[in-house]
Protein backbone atom coordinates (compact mmCIF):
# COMPACT_ATOMS: atom_id res chain seq x y z
CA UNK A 1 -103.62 -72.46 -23.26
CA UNK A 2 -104.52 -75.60 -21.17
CA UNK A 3 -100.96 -75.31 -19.51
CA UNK A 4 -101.92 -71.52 -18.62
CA UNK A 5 -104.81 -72.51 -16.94
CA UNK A 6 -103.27 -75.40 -14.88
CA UNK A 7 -100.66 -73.11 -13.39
CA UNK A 8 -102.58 -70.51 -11.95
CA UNK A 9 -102.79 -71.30 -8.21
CA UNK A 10 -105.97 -70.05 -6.03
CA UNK A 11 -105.43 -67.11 -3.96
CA UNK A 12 -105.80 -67.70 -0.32
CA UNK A 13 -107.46 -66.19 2.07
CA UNK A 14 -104.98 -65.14 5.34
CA UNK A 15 -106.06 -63.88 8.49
CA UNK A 16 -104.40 -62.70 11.70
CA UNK A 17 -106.10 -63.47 14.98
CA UNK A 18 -105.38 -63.58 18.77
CA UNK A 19 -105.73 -67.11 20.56
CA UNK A 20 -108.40 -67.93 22.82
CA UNK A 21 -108.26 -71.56 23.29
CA UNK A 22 -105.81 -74.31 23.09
CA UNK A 23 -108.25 -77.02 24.75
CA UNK A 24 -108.25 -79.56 21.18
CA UNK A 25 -105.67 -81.23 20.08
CA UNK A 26 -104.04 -80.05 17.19
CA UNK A 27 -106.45 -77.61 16.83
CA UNK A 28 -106.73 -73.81 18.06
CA UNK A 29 -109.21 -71.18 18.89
CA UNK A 30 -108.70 -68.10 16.64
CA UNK A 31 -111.07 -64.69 17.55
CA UNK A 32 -110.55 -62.45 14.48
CA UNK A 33 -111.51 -58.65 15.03
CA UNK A 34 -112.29 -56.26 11.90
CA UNK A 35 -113.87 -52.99 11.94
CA UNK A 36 -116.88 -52.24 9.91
CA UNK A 37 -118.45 -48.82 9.12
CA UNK A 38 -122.27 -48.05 9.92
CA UNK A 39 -123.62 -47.60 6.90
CA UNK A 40 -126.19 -45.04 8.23
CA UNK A 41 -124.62 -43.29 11.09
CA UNK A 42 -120.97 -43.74 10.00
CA UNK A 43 -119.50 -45.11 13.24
CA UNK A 44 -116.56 -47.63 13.16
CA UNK A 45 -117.59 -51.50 15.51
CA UNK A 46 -115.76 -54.10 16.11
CA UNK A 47 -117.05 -57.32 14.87
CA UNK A 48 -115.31 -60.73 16.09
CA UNK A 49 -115.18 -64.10 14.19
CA UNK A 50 -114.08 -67.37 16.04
CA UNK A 51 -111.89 -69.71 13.55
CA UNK A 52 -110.82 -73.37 14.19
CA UNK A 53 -107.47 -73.57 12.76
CA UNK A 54 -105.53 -76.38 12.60
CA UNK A 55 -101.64 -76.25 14.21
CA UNK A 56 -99.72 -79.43 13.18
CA UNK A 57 -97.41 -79.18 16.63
CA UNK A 58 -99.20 -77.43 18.84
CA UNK A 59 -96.75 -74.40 19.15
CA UNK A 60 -99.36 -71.89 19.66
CA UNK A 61 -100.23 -70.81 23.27
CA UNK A 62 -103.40 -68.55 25.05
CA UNK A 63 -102.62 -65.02 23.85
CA UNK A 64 -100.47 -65.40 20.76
CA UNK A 65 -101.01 -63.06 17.72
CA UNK A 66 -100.84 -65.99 14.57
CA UNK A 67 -101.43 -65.77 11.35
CA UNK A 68 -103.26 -68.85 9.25
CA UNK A 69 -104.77 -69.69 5.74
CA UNK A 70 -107.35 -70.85 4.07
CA UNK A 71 -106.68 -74.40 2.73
CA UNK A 72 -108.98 -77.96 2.23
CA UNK A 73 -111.59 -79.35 5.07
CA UNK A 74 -109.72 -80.80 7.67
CA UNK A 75 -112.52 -81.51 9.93
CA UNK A 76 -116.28 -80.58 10.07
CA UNK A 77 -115.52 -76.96 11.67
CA UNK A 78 -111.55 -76.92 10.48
CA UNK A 79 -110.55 -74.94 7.20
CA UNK A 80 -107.76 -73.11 8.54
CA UNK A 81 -104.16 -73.88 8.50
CA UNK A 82 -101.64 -72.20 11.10
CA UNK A 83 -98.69 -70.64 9.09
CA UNK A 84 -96.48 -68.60 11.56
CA UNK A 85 -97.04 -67.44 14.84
CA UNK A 86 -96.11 -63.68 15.57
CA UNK A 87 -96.38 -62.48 19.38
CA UNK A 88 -95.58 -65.33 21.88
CA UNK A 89 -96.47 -64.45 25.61
């Protein structure tokens, strides 16, 4: 039982985002947009989230579509890891 419950790994969170900044090094500016409903006039709106995310070799560039995970504090604003970058321009 104790074996079970050392194997199961956490589920992390991924999220795909468009690049905004590339000022930092080894870090990136992520803007995230989701749609949300209205819960009283049921009309879709865009609602954007800024991530730091962290990029190891500094591949990404303004524009790119990425995609990153969750994964341990790297910094005081940095809990996101770059995994694979999708659109270059």
């Amino acid at each position: 039982m104790d074996q079970d419950l050392k194997t199961i790994k956490k589920i992390k969170r991924e999220l795909t985002g468009e690049t905004v900044s590339v000022a930092m090094n080894k870090t990136i500016t992520v803007n995230v947009e989701n749609r949300k409903l209205h819960p009283k006039y049921k009309k879709f709106y865009r609602v954007n989230k800024k991530y730091h995310v962290h990029d190891e070799k500094s591949e990404a560039k303004m524009g790119d579509k990425v995609v990153f995970v969750e994964c341990r504090p790297i910094s005081k604003t940095k809990r996101w890891r770059l995994v694979k970058i999708l659109n270059q321009k």
